[in-house]
N, C-alpha and C. Protein backbone atom coordinates (compact mmCIF):
# COMPACT_ATOMS: atom_id res chain seq x y z
N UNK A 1 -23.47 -104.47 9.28
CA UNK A 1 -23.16 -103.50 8.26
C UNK A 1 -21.73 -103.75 7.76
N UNK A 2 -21.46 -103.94 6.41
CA UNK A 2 -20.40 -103.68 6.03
C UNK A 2 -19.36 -102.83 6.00
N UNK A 3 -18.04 -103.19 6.09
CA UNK A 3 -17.21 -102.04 6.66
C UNK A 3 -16.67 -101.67 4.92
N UNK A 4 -16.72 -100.38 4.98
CA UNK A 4 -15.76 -99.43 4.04
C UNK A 4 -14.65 -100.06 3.98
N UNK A 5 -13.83 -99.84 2.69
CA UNK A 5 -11.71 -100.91 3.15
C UNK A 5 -12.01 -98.75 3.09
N UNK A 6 -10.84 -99.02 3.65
CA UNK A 6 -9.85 -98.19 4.07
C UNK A 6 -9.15 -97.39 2.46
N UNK A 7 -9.36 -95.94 2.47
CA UNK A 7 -8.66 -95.72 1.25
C UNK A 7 -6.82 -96.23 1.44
N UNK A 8 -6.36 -95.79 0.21
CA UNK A 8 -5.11 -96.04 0.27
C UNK A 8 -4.49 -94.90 0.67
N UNK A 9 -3.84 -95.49 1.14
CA UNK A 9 -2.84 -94.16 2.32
C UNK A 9 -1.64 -93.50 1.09
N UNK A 10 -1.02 -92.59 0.75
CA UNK A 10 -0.28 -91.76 -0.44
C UNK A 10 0.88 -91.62 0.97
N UNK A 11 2.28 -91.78 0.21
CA UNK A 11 3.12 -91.51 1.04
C UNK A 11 3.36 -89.97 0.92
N UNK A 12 3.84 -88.88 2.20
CA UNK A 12 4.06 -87.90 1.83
C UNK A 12 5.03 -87.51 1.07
N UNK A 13 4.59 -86.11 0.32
CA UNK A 13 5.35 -85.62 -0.84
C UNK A 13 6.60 -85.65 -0.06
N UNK A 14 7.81 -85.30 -0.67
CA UNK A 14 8.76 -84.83 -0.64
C UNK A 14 9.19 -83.95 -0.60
N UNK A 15 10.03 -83.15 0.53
CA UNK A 15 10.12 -82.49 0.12
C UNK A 15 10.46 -81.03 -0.93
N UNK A 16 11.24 -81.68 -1.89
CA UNK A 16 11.85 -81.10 -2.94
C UNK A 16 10.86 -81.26 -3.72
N UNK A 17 9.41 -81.90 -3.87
CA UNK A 17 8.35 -82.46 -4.83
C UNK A 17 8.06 -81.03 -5.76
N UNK A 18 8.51 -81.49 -7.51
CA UNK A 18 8.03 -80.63 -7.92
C UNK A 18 7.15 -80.13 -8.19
N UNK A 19 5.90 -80.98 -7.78
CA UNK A 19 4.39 -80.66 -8.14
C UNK A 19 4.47 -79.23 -7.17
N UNK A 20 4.93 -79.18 -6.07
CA UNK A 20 4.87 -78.11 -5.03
C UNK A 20 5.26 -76.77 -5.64
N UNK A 21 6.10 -76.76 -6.54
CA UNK A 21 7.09 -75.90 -7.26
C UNK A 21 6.16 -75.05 -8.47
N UNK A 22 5.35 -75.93 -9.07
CA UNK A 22 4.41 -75.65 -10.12
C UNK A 22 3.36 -75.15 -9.47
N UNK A 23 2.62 -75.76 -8.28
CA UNK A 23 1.49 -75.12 -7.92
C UNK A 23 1.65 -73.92 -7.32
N UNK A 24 2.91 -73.84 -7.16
CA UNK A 24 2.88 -72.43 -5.94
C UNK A 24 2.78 -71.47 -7.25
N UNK A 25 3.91 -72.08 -8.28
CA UNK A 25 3.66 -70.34 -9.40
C UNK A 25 1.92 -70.24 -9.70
N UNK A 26 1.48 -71.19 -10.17
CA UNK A 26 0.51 -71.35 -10.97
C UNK A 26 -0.76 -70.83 -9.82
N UNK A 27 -0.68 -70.65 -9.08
CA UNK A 27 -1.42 -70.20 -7.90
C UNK A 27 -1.20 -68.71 -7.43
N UNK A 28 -0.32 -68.19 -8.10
CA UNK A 28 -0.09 -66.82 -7.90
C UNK A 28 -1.24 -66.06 -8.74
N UNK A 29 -1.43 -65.12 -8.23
CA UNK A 29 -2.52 -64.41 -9.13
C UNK A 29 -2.11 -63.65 -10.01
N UNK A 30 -3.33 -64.01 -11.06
CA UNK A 30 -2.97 -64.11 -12.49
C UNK A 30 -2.56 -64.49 -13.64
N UNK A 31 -1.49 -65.95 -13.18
CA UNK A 31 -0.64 -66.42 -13.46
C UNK A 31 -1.30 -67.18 -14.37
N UNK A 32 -2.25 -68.10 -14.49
CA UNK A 32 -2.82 -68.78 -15.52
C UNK A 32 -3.51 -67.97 -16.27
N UNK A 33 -4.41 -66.67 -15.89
CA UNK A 33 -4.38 -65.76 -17.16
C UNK A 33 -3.88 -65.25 -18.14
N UNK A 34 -2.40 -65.09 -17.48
CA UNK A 34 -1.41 -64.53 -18.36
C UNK A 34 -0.80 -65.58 -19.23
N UNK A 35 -0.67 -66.78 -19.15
CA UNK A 35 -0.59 -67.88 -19.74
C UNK A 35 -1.78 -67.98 -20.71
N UNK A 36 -3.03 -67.51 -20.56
CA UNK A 36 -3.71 -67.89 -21.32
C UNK A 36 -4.05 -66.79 -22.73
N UNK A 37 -3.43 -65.68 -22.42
CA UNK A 37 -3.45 -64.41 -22.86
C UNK A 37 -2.03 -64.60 -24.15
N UNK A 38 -0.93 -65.20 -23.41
CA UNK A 38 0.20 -64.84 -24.28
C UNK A 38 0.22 -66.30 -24.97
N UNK A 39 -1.05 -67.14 -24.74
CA UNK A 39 -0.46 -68.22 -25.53
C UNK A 39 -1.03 -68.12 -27.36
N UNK A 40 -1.27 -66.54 -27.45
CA UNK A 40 -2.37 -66.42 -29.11
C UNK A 40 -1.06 -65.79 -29.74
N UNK A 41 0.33 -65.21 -29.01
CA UNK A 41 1.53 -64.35 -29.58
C UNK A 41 1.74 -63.80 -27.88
N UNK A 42 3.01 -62.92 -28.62
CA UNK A 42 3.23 -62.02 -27.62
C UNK A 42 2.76 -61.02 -27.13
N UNK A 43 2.46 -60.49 -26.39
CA UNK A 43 1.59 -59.07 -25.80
C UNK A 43 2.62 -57.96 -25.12
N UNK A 44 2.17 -56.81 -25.46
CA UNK A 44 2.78 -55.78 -25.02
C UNK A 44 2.09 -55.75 -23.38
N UNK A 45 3.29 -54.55 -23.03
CA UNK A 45 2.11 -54.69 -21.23
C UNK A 45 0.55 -54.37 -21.02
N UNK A 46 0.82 -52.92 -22.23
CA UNK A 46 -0.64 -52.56 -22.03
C UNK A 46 -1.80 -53.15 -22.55
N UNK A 47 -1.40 -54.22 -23.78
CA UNK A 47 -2.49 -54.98 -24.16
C UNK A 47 -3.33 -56.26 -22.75
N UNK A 48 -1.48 -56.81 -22.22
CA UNK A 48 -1.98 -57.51 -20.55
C UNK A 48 -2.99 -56.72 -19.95
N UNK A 49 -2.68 -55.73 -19.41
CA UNK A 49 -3.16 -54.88 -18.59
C UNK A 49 -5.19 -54.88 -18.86
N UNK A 50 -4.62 -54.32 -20.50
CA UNK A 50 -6.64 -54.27 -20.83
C UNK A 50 -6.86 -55.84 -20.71
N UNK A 51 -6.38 -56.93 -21.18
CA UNK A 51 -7.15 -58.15 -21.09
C UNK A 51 -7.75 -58.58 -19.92
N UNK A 52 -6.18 -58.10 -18.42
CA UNK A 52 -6.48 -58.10 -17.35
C UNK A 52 -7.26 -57.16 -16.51
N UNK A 53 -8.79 -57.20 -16.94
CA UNK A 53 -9.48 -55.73 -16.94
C UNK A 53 -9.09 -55.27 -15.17
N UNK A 54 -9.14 -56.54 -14.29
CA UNK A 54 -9.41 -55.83 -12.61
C UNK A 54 -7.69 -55.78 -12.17
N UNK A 55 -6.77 -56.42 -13.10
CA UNK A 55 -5.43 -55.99 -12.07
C UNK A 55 -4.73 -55.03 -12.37
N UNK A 56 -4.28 -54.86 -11.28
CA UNK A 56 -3.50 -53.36 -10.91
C UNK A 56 -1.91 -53.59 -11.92
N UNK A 57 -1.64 -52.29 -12.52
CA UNK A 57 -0.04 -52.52 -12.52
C UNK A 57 0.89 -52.75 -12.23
N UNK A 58 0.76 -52.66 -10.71
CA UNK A 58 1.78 -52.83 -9.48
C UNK A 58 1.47 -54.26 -9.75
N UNK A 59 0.19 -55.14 -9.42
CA UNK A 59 0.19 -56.76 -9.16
C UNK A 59 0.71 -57.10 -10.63
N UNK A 60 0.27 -56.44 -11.99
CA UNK A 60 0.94 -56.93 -12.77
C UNK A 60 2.14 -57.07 -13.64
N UNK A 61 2.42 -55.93 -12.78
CA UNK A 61 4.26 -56.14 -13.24
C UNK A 61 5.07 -57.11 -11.89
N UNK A 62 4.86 -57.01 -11.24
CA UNK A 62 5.51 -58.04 -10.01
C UNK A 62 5.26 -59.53 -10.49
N UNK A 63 4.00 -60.01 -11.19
CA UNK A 63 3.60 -61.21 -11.58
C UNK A 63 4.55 -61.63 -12.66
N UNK A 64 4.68 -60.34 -13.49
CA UNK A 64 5.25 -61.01 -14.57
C UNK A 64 6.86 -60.92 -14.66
N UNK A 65 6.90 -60.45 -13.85
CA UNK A 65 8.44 -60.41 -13.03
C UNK A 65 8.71 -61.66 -12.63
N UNK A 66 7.76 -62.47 -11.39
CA UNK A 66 7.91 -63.45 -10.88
C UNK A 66 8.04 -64.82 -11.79
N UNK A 67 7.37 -64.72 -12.76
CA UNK A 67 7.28 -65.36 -13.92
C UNK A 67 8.05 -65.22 -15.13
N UNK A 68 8.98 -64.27 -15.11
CA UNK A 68 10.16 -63.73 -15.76
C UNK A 68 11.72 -65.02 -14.94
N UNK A 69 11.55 -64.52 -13.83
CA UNK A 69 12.23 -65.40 -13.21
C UNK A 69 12.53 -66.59 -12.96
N UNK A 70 11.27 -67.24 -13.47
CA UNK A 70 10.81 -68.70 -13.19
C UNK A 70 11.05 -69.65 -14.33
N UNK A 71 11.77 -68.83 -15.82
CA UNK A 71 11.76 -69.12 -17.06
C UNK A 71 10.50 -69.50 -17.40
N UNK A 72 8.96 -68.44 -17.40
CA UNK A 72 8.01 -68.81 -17.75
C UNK A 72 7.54 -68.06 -18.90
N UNK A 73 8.01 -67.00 -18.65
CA UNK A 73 7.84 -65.45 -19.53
C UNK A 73 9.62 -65.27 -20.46
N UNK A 74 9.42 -64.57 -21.47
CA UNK A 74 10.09 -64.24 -21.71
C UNK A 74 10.14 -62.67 -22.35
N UNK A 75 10.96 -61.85 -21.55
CA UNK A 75 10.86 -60.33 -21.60
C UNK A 75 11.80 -59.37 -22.71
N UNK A 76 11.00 -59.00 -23.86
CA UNK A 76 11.90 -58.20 -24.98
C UNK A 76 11.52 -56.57 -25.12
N UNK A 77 12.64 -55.90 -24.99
CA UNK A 77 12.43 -54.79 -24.93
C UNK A 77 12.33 -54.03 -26.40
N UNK A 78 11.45 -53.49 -26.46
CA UNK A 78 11.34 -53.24 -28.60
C UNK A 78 12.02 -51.55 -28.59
N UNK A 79 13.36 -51.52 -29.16
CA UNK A 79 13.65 -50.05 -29.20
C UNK A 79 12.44 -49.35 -30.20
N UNK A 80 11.96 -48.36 -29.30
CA UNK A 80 10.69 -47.06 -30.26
C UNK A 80 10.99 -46.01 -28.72
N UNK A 81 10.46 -45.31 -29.41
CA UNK A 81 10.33 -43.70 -28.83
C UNK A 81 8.50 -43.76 -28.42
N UNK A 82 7.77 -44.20 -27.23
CA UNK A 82 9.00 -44.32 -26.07
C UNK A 82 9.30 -46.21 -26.16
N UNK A 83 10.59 -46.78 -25.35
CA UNK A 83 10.13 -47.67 -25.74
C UNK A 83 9.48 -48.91 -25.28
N UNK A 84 9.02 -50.15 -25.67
CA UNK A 84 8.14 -50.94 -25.42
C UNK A 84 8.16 -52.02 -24.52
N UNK A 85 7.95 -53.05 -24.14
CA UNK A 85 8.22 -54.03 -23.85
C UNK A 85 7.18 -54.87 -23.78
N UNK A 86 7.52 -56.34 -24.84
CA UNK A 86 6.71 -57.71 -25.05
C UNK A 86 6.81 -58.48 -23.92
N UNK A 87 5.80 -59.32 -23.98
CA UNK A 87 6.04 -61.08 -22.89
C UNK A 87 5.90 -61.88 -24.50
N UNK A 88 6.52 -62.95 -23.79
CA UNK A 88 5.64 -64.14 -24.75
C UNK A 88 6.13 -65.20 -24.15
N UNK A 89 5.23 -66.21 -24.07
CA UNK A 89 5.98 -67.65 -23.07
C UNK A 89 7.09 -68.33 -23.83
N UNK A 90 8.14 -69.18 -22.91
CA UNK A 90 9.07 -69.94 -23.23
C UNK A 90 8.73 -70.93 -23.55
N UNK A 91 9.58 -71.68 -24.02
CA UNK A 91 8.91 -73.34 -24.69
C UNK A 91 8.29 -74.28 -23.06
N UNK A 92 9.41 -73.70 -22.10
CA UNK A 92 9.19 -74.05 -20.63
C UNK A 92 7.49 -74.28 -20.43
N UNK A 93 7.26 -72.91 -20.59
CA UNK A 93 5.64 -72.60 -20.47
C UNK A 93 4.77 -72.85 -21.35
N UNK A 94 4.83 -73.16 -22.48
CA UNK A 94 4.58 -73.72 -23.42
C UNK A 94 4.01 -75.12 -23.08
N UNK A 95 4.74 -76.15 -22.30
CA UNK A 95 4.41 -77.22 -21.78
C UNK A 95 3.09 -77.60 -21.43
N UNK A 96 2.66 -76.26 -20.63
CA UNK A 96 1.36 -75.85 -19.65
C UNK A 96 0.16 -75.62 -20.88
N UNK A 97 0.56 -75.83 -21.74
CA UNK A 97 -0.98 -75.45 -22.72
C UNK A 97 -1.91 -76.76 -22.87
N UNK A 98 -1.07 -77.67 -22.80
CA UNK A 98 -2.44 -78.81 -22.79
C UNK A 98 -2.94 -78.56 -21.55
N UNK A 99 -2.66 -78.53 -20.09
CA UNK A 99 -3.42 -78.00 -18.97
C UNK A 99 -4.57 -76.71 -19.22
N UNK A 100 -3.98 -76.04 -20.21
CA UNK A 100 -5.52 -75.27 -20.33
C UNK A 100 -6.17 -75.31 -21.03
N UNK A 101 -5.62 -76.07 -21.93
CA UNK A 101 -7.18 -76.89 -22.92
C UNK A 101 -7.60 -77.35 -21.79
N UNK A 102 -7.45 -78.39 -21.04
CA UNK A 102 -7.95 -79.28 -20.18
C UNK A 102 -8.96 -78.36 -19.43
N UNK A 103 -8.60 -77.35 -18.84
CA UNK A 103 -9.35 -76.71 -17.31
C UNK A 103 -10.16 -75.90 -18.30
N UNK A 104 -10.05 -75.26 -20.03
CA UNK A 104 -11.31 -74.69 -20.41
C UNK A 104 -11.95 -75.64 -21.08
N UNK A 105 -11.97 -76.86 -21.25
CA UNK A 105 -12.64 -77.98 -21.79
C UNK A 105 -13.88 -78.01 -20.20
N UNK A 106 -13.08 -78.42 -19.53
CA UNK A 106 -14.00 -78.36 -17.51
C UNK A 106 -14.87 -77.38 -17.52
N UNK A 107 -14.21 -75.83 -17.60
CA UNK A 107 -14.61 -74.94 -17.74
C UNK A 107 -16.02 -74.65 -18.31
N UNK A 108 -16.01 -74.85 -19.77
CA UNK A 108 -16.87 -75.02 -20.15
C UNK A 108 -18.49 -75.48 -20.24
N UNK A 109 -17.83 -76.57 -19.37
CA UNK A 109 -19.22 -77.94 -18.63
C UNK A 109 -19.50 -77.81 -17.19
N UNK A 110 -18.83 -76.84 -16.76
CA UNK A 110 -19.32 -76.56 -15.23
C UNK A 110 -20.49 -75.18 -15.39
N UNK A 111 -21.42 -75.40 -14.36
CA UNK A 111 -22.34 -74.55 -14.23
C UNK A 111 -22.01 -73.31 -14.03
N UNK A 112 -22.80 -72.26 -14.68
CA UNK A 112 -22.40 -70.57 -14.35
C UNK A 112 -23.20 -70.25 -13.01
């Protein structure tokens, strides 16, 4: 019987590797929703909130906090009575939109 070769062995990441850095945000929950939500304009919270029909306020203000922080979001407060506050992504996050063409292109062609 013929032997299999051996895959190729990948040296380990690094640890400063930024792929590590990206997956951890992008793995937070919600986080590619909300990317996918603010990439049509900016959204007020409560429009997030209805798009995000099952998350809580608490998970979704901490998210977009975390993502505030990360220069992913960018947070404007609109003076009105009472008043408001927008997201809308940074050019940072902006980057990430061919990744979701990509995963709803997949999306699309994977079985329900």
């Amino acid at each position: 019987m013929p032997q299999r070769p051996k895959p190729a062995t990948q040296p380990p990441l690094p640890l400063d590797c930024p792929l590590e850095s990206v997956l951890a945000l992008l793995a937070g929950a919600w986080t590619v929703q909300i990317l996918w939500f603010l990439r049509a304009g900016p959204r007020r919270f409560g429009d997030l909130r209805r798009d995000l029909k099952k998350v809580s306020t608490k998970v979704l203000t901490n998210r977009l906090r975390v993502m505030e922080e990360h220069g992913m979001l960018e947070r404007t407060v609109i003076q009105s009575n009472p008043p408001q506050v927008e997201y809308s992504l940074t050019p940072l996050s902006r980057e990430l939109e061919p990744i979701l063409d990509c995963m709803e292109s997949v999306g699309r062609r994977l079985p329900r």
